[in-house]
Protein backbone atom coordinates (compact mmCIF):
# COMPACT_ATOMS: atom_id res chain seq x y z
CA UNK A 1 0.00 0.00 0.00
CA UNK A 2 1.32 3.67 -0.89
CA UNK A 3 2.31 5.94 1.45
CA UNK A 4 0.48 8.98 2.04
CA UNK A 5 1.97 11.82 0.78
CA UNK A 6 2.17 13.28 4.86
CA UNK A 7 4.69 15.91 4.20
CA UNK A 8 2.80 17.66 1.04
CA UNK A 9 -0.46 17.20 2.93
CA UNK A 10 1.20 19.20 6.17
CA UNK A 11 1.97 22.12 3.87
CA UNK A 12 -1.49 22.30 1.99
CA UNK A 13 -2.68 21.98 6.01
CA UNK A 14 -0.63 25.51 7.27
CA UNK A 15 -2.25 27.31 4.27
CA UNK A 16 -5.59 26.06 5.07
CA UNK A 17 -5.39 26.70 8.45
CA UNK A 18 -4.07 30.42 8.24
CA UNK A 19 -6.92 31.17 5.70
CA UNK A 20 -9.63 29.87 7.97
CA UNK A 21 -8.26 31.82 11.16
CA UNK A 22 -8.61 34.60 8.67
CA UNK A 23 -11.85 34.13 8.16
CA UNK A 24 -13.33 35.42 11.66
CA UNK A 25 -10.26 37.25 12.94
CA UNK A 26 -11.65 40.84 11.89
CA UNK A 27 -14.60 40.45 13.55
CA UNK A 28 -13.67 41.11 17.37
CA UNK A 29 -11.49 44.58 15.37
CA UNK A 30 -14.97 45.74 13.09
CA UNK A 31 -15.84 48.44 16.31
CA UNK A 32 -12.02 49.73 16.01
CA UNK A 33 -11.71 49.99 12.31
CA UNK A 34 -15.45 51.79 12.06
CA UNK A 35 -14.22 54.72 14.33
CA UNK A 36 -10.38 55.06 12.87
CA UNK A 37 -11.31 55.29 9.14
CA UNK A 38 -14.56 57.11 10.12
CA UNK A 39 -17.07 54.63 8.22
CA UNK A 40 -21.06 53.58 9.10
CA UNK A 41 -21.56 49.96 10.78
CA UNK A 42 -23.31 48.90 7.50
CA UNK A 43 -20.20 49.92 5.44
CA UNK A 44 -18.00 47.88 7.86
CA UNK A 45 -19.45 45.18 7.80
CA UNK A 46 -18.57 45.30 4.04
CA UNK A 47 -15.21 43.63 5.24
CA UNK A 48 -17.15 40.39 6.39
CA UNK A 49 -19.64 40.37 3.89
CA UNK A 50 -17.26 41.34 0.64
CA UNK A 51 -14.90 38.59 1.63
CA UNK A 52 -18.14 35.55 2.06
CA UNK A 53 -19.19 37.08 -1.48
CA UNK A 54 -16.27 36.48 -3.00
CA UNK A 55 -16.16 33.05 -1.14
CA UNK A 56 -19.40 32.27 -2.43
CA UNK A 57 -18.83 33.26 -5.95
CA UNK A 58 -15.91 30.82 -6.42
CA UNK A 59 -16.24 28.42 -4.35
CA UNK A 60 -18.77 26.69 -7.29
CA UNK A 61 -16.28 27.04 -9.35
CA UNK A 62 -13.93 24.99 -7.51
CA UNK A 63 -14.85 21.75 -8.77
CA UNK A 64 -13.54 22.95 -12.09
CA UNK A 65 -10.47 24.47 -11.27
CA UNK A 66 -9.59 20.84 -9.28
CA UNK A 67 -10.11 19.42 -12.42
CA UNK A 68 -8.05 21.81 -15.08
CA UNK A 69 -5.24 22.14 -13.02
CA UNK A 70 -2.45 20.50 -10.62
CA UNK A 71 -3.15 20.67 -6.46
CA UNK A 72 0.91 22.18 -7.64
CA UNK A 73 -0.25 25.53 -9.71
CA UNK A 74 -3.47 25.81 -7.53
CA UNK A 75 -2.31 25.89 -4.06
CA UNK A 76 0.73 28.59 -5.46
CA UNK A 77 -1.79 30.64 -6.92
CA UNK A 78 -4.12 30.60 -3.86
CA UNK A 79 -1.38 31.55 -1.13
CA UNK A 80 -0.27 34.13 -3.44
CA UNK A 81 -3.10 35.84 -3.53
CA UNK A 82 -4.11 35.43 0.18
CA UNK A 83 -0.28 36.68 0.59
CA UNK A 84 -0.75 39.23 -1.68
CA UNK A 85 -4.18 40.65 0.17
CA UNK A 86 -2.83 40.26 3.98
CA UNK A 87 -0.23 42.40 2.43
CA UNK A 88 -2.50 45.13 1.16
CA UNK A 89 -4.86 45.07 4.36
CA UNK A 90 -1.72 45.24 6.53
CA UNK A 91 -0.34 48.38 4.35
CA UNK A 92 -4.81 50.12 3.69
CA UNK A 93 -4.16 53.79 3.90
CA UNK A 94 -7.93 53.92 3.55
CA UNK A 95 -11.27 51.87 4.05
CA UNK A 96 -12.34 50.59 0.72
CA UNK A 97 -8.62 49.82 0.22
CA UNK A 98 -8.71 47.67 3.34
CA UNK A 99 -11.68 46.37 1.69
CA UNK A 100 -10.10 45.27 -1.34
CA UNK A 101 -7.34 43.51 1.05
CA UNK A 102 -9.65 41.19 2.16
CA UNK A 103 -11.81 40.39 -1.19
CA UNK A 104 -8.13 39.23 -2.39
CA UNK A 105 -7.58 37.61 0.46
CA UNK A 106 -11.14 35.66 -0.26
CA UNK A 107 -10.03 34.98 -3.78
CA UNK A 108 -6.94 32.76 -2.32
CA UNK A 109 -8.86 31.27 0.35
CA UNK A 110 -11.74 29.97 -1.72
CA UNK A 111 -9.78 27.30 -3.45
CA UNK A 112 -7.96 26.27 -0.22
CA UNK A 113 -10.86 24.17 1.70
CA UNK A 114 -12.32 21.97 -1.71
CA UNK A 115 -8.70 21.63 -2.91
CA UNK A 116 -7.52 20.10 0.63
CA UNK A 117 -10.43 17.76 1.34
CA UNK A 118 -10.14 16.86 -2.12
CA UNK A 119 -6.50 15.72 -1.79
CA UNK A 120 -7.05 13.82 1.32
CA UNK A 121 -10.00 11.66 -0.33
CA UNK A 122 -7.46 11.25 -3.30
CA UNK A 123 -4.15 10.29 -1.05
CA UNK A 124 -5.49 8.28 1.77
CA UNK A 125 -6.81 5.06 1.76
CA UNK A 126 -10.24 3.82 2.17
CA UNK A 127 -10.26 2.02 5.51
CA UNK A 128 -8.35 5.74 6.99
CA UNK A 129 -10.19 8.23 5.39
CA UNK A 130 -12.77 9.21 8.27
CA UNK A 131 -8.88 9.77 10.17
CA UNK A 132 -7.80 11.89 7.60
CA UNK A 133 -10.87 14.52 7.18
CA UNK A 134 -10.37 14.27 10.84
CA UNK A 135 -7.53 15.89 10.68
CA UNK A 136 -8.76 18.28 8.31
CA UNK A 137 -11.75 18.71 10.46
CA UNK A 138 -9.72 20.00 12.87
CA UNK A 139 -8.00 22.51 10.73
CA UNK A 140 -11.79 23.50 9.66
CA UNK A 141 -13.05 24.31 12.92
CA UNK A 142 -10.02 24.97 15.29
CA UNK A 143 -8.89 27.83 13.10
CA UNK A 144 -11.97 29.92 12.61
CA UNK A 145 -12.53 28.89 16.33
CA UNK A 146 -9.98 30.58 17.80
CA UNK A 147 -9.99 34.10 15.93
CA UNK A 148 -12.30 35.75 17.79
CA UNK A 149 -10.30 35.16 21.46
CA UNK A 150 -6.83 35.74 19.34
CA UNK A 151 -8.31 39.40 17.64
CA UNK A 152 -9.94 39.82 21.11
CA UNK A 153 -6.80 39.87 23.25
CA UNK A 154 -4.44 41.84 20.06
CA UNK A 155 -7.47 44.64 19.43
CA UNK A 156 -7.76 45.54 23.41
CA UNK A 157 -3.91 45.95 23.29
CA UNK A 158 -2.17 46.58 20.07
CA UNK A 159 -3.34 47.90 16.41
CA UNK A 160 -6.40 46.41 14.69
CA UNK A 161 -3.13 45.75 11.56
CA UNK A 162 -1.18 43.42 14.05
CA UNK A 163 -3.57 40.89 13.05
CA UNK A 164 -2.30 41.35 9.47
CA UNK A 165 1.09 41.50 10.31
CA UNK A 166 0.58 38.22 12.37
CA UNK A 167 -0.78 36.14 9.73
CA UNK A 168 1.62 37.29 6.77
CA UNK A 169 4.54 35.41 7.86
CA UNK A 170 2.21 32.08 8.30
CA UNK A 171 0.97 32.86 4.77
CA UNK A 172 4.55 33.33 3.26
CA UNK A 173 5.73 30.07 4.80
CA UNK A 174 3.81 27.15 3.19
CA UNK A 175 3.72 29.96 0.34
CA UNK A 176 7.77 29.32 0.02
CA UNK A 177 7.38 25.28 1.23
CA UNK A 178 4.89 24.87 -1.85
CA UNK A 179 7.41 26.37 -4.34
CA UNK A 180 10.22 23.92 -3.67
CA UNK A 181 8.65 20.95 -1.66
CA UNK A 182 4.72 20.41 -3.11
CA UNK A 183 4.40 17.36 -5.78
CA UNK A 184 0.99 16.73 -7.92
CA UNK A 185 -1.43 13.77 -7.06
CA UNK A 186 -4.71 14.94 -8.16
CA UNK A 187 -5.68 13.81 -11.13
CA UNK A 188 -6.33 15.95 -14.35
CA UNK A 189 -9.55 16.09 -17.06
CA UNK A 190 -10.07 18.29 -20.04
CA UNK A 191 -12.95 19.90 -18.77
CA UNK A 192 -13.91 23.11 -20.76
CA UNK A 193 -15.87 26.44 -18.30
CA UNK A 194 -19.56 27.12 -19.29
CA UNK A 195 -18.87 30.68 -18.76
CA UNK A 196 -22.25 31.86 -18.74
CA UNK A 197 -22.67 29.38 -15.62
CA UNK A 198 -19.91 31.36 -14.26
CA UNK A 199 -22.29 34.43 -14.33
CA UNK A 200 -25.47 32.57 -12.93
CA UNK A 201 -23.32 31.29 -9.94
CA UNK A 202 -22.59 34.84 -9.34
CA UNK A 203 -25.81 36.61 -9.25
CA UNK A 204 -27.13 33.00 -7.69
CA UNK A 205 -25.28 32.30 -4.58
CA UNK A 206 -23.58 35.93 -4.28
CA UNK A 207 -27.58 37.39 -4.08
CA UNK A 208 -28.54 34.71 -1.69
CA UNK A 209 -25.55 35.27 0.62
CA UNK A 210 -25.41 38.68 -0.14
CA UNK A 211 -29.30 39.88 1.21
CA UNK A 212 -29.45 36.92 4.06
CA UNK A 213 -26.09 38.84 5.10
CA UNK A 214 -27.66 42.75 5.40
CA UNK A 215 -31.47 41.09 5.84
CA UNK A 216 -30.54 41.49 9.90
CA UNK A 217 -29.25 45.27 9.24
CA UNK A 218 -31.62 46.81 6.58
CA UNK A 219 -34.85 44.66 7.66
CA UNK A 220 -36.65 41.81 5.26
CA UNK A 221 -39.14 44.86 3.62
CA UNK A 222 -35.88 46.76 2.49
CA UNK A 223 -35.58 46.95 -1.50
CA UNK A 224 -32.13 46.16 -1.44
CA UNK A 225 -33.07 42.99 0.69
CA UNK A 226 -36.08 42.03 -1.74
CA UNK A 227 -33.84 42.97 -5.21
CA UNK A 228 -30.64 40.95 -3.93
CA UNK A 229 -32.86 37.82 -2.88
CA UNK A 230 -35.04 37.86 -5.94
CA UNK A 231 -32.12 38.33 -8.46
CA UNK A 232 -30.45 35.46 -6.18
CA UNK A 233 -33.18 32.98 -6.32
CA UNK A 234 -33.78 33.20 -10.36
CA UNK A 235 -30.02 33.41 -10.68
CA UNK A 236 -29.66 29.79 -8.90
CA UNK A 237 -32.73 28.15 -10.19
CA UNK A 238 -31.52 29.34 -13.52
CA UNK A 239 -27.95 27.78 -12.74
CA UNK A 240 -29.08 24.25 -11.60
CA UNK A 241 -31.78 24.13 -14.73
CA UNK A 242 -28.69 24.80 -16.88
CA UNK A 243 -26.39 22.29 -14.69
CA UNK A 244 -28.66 19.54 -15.66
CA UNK A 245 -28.70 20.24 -19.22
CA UNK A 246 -24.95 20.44 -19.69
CA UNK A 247 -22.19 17.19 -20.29
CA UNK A 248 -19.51 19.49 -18.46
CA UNK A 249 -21.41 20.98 -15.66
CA UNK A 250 -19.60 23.81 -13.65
CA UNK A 251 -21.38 22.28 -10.29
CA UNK A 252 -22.91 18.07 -10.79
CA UNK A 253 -26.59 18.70 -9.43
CA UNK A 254 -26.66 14.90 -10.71
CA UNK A 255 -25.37 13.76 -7.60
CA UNK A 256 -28.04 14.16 -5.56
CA UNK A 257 -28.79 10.81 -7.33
CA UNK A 258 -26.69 8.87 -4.67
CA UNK A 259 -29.48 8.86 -1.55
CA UNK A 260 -26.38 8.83 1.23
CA UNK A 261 -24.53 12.36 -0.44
CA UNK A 262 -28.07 13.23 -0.75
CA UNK A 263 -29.05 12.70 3.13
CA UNK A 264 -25.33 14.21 4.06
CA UNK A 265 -25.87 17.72 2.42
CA UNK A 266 -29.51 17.67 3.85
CA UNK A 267 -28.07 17.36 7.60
CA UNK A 268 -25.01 19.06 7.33
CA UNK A 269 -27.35 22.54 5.89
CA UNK A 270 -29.52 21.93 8.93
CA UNK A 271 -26.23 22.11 11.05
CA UNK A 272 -24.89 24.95 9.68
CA UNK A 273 -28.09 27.14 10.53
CA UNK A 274 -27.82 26.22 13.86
CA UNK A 275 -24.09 26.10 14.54
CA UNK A 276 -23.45 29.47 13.12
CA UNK A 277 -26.73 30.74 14.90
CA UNK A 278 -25.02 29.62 18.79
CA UNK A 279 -21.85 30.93 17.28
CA UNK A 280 -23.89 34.35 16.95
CA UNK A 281 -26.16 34.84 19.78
CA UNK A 282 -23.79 33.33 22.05
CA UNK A 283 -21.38 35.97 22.06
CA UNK A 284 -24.50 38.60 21.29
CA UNK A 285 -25.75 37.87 24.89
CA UNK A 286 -21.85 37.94 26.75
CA UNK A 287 -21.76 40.88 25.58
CA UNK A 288 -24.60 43.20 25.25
CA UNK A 289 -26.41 41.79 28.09
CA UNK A 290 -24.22 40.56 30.25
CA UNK A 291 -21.30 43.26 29.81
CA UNK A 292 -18.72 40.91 29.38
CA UNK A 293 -15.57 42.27 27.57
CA UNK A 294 -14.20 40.68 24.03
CA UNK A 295 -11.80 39.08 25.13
CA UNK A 296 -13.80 37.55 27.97
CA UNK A 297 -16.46 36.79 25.29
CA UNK A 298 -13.67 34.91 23.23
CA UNK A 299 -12.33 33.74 26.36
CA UNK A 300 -16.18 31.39 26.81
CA UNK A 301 -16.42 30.32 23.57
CA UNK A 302 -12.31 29.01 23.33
CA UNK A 303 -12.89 25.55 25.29
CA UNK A 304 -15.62 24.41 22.55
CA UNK A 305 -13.05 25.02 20.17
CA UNK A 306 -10.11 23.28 22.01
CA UNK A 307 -12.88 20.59 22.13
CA UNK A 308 -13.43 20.20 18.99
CA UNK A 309 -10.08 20.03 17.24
CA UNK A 310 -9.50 17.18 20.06
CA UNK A 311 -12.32 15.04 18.99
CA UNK A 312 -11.98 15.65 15.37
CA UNK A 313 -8.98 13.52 14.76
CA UNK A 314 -10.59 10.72 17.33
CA UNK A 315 -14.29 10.85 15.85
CA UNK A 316 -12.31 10.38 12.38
CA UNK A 317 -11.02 7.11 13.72
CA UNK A 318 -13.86 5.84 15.48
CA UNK A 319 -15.64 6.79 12.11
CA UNK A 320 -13.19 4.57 10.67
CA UNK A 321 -14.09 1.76 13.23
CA UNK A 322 -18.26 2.31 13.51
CA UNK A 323 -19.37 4.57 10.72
CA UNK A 324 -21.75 7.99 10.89
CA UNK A 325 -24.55 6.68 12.18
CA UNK A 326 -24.25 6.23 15.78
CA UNK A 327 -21.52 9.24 16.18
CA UNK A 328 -24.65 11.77 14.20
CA UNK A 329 -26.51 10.09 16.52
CA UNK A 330 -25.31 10.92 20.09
CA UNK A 331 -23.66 13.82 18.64
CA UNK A 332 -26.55 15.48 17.91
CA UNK A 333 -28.51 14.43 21.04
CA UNK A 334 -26.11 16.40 23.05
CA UNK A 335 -26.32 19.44 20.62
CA UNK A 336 -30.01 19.05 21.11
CA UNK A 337 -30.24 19.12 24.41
CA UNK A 338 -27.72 22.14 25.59
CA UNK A 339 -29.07 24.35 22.33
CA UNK A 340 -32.17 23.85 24.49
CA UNK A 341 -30.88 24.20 27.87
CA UNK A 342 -29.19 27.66 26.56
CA UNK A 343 -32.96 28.54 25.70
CA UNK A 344 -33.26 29.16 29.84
CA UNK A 345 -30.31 31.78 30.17
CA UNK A 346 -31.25 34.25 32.19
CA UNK A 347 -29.54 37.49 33.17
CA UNK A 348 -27.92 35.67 36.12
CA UNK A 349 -26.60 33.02 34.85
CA UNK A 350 -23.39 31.83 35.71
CA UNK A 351 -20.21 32.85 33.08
CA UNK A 352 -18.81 29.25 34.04
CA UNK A 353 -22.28 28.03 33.40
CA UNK A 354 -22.24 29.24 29.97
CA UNK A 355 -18.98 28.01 28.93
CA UNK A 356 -20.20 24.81 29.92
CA UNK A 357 -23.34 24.56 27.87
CA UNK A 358 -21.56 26.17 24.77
CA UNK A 359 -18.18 23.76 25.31
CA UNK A 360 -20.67 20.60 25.12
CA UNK A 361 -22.54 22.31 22.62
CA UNK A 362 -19.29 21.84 20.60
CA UNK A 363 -18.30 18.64 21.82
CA UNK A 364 -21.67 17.46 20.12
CA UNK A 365 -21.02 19.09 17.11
CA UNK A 366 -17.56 17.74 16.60
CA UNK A 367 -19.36 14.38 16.08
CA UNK A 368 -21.43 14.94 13.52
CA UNK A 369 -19.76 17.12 10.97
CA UNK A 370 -16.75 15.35 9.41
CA UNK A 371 -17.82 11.96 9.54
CA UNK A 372 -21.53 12.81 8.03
CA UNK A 373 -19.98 14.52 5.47
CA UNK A 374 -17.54 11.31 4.59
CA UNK A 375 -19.94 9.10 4.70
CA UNK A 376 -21.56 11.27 2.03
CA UNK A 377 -18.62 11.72 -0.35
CA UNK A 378 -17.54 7.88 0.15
CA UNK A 379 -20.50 7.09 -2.43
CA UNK A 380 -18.99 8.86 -4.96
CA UNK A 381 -16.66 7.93 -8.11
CA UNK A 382 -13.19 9.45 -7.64
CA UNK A 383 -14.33 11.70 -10.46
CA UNK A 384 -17.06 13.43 -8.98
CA UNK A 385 -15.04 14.00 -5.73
CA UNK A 386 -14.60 17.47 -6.65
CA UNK A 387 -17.88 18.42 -7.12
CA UNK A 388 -18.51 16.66 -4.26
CA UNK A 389 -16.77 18.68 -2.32
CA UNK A 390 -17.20 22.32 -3.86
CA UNK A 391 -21.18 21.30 -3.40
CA UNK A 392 -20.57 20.85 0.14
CA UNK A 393 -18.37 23.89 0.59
CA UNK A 394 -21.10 26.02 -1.00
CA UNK A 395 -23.90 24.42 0.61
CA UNK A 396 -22.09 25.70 3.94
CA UNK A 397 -21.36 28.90 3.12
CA UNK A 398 -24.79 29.61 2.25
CA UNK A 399 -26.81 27.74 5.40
CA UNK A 400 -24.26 29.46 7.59
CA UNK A 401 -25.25 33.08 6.46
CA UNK A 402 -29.00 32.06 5.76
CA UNK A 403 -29.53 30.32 8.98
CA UNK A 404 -28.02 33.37 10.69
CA UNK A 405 -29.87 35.91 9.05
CA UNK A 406 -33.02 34.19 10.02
CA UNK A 407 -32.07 33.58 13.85
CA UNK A 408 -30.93 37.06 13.73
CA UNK A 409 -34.57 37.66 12.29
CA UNK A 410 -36.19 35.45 15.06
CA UNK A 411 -34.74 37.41 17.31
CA UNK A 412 -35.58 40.90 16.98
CA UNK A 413 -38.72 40.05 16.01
CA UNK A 414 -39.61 38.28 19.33
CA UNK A 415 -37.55 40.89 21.03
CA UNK A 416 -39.48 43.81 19.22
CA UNK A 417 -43.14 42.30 20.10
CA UNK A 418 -41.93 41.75 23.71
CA UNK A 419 -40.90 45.09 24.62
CA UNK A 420 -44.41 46.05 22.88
CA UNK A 421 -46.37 43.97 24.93
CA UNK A 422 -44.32 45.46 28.33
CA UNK A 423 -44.91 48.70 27.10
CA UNK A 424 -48.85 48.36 26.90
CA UNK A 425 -49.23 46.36 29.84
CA UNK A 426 -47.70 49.01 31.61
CA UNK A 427 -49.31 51.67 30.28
CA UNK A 428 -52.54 49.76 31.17
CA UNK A 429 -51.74 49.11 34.69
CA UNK A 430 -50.53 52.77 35.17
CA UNK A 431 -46.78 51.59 35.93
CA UNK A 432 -45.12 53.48 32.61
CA UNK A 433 -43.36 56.36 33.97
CA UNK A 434 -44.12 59.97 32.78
CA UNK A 435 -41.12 61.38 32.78
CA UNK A 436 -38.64 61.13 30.13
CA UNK A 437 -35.54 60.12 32.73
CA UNK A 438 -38.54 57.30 33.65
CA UNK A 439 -38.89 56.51 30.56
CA UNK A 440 -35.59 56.11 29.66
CA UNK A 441 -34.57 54.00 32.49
CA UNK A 442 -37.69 52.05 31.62
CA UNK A 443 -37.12 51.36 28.14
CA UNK A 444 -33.42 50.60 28.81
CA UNK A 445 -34.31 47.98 30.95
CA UNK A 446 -36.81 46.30 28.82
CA UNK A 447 -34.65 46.87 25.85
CA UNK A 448 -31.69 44.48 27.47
CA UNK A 449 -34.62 41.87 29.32
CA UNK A 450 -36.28 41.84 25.46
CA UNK A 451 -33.11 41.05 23.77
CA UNK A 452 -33.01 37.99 26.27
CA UNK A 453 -36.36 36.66 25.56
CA UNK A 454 -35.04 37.03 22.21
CA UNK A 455 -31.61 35.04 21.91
CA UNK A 456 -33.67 32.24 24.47
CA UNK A 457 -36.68 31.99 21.55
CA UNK A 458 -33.21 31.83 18.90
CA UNK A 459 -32.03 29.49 21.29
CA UNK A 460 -35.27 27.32 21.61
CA UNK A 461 -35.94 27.27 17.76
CA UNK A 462 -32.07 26.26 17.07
CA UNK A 463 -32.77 22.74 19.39
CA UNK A 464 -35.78 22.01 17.13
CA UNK A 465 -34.05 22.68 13.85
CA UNK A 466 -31.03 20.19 15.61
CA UNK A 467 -34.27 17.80 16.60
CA UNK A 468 -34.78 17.71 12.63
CA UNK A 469 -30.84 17.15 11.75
CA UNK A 470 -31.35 14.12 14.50
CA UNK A 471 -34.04 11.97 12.99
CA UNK A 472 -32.41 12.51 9.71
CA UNK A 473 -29.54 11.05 10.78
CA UNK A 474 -31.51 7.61 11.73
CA UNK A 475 -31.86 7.11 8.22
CA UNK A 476 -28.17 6.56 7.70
CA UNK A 477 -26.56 3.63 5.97
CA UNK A 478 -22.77 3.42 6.31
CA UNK A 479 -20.58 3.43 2.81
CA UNK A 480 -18.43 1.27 1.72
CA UNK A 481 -16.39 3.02 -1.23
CA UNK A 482 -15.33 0.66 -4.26
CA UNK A 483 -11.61 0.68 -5.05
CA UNK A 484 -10.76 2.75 -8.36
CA UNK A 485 -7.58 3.03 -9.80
CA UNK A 486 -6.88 6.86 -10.22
């Protein structure tokens, strides 16, 4: 049996890992960079929701890119421009340069997950694979984990840049390493680009992502918000008609045929929605209700992190051992269960308390992700592994921001209608103060109680989505991949 390839796989895992950190080190700094370059909250937020456009753009476009070219040329071409943008953010003289940092940045980063998962199904072995996108899974989710406790300790004492200057070296290194050291093993097709696909993706999956993204900001009624979500939904339906019609498809809608890929994308959307939802609220609630500082807020969510990348390389191997079904299973019990209990915070509940619920949170989630997803891909031909994973990688990008866009709607919505009803029952029962101090006070207090019922209602409709994720994983069958020579 062939070796894996462990040295080329440990470069292609430093570049992955320093372009996921990237990926939510800026938020903690957004507050900092809106007051030095003078700029809105909705035109800073332009640096989170540029670089998931540009994410969601290409990442469709992976699949072909796999294809056309060596793991060599594409990994080369990915750190350089991630290089090339951590350069130009660390350098911004201005906003909407600083902007254009971080869209470049995107542009590298794209490639980096599909291409990596993709070489690990190609290099490993059958019987070691769950190990493998173990490992990976802990690149996945340890890196993006970490970045908001990281950006929260260097923004409360250095420059919002230092987190720019920190990640160029990391980004030059496997940059250089790939140059001299990476060989190609993925295997190459003549695949020509439907270009106008190119353009459907676009307007599909970048009007999606882009109006669930400012839906929270600029309300569900807001034009912008209607235009971006109608132009988004014709765009995509558009692009999977045209998928279906065409013997080089930029994206393979036709493997939906195989039930267990099928089942795999269906769970792992559900779990996006309500990951990214807890990964939302929870520091939403440290924070503004609570009055607990960044770092402090980073601080509670870094054990379910440290928990996860230390079950992601031992649910690969039990994976390996017992399949997806049992591991989905339990794993999502436990998410079930604290996403529920986190329903009953209250504004004395314990920090320690927290950490707890949101650590096993995460322990439950480390179960279910990677070895779903395998299961999934394992019913594939080694040609389709590709699209098997840029579907995947899309599929996320776009439950994450949906599902948080519409927890986000949930709630200020409940939030809104509660502070409502306070306010007439206490005009009714002659307890709403007269005078504007009064009223102040008053509405400042109902304000910060209403914005708990509303992250508990968030919290109580995320356990029932995870409810539906858990009797869909019942009806999994475990894989058994035929050998192909490649």
């Amino acid at each position: 049996m062939k070796k894996p390839p462990y040295g080329m796989i440990a470069i292609l895992f430093i570049g992955a890992f320093v372009a996921f950190l990237n990926n939510t080190l800026l938020n903690v700094a957004l507050p900092t960079i809106m007051v030095e370059f003078d700029v809105t909250p909705s035109q800073v937020q332009w640096l989170t929701t540029a670089y998931m456009l540009v994410n969601g753009i290409l990442i469709p476009a992976s699949a072909y890119f796999i294809q056309k070219f060596t793991n060599r040329s594409l990994f080369i071409t990915a750190m350089s421009l991630f290089t090339l943008g951590t350069l130009l953010a660390f350098v911004a003289p201005g906003f909407w340069t600083l902007v254009a940092g971080r869209m470049i940045q995107a542009s590298g980063s794209a490639i980096m997950m599909p291409l990596l998962m993709n070489v690990m199904l190609i290099a490993f072995p059958i019987e070691r694979r769950g190990t493998a996108m173990g490992l990976f899974g802990l690149v996945m989710i340890m890196a993006p984990a970490i970045g908001p406790t990281l950006s929260g300790f260097i923004v409360e004492n250095y420059s919002w840049r230092v987190l720019f200057a920190m990640i160029l070296p990391f980004a030059l290194l496997p940059l250089l390493l790939a140059i001299f050291k990476l060989k190609n093993i993925t295997p190459q097709r003549e695949v020509t680009l439907d270009k106008f696909s190119l353009v459907l993706s676009s307007f599909g999956f970048g009007g999606l992502l882009y109006g669930f993204s400012v839906a929270g900001d600029e309300g569900w009624t807001s034009w912008i918000v209607l235009l971006t979500l109608g132009v988004g939904t014709i765009g995509l339906l558009w692009f999977v008609l045209r998928q279906l019609k065409l013997d080089q498809p930029l994206l393979e809608f036709r493997i939906y045929k195989y039930p267990m890929f099928a089942l795999a994308s269906a769970i792992s959307i559900v779990l996006s929605a309500a990951m990214f939802s807890g990964m939302i609220l929870t520091p939403l609630y440290v924070q503004t209700i609570r009055g607990f500082s960044p770092l402090d807020s980073g601080l509670l969510m870094l054990p379910g992190a440290l928990v996860m990348a230390v079950m992601s390389p031992i649910t690969g191997r039990l994976f390996d051992s017992f399949g997806a079904k049992w591991l989905a299973i339990i794993g999502l019990s436990i998410s079930a269960a604290t996403t529920f209990a986190l329903s009953g915070l209250t504004m004395e509940t314990s920090y320690e308390s927290i950490m707890f619920l949101y650590t096993m949170r995460m322990f439950g989630f480390s179960m279910i992700t990677m070895p779903v997803m395998t299961n999934g891909l394992n019913q594939l031909s080694t040609h389709l592994y590709p699209h098997g994973t840029a579907m995947n990688n899309t599929l996320q990008q776009v439950s994450g921001a949906i599902g948080s866009a519409i927890f986000l709607t949930i709630m200020n919505a409940r939030m809104t209608n509660w502070i409502n009803d306070q306010v007439e029952s206490a005009k009714h029962a002659g307890d709403f103060p007269l005078d504007s101090l009064g009223q102040s006070q008053f509405m400042s207090q109902l304000t910060r109680q209403g914005m708990l019922e509303g992250i508990t209602y968030s919290f109580l409709i995320a356990a029932i989505v995870t409810m539906v994720a858990l009797l869909l994983s019942f009806f999994i069958k475990r894989v058994v991949p035929k050998r192909e020579a490649i």
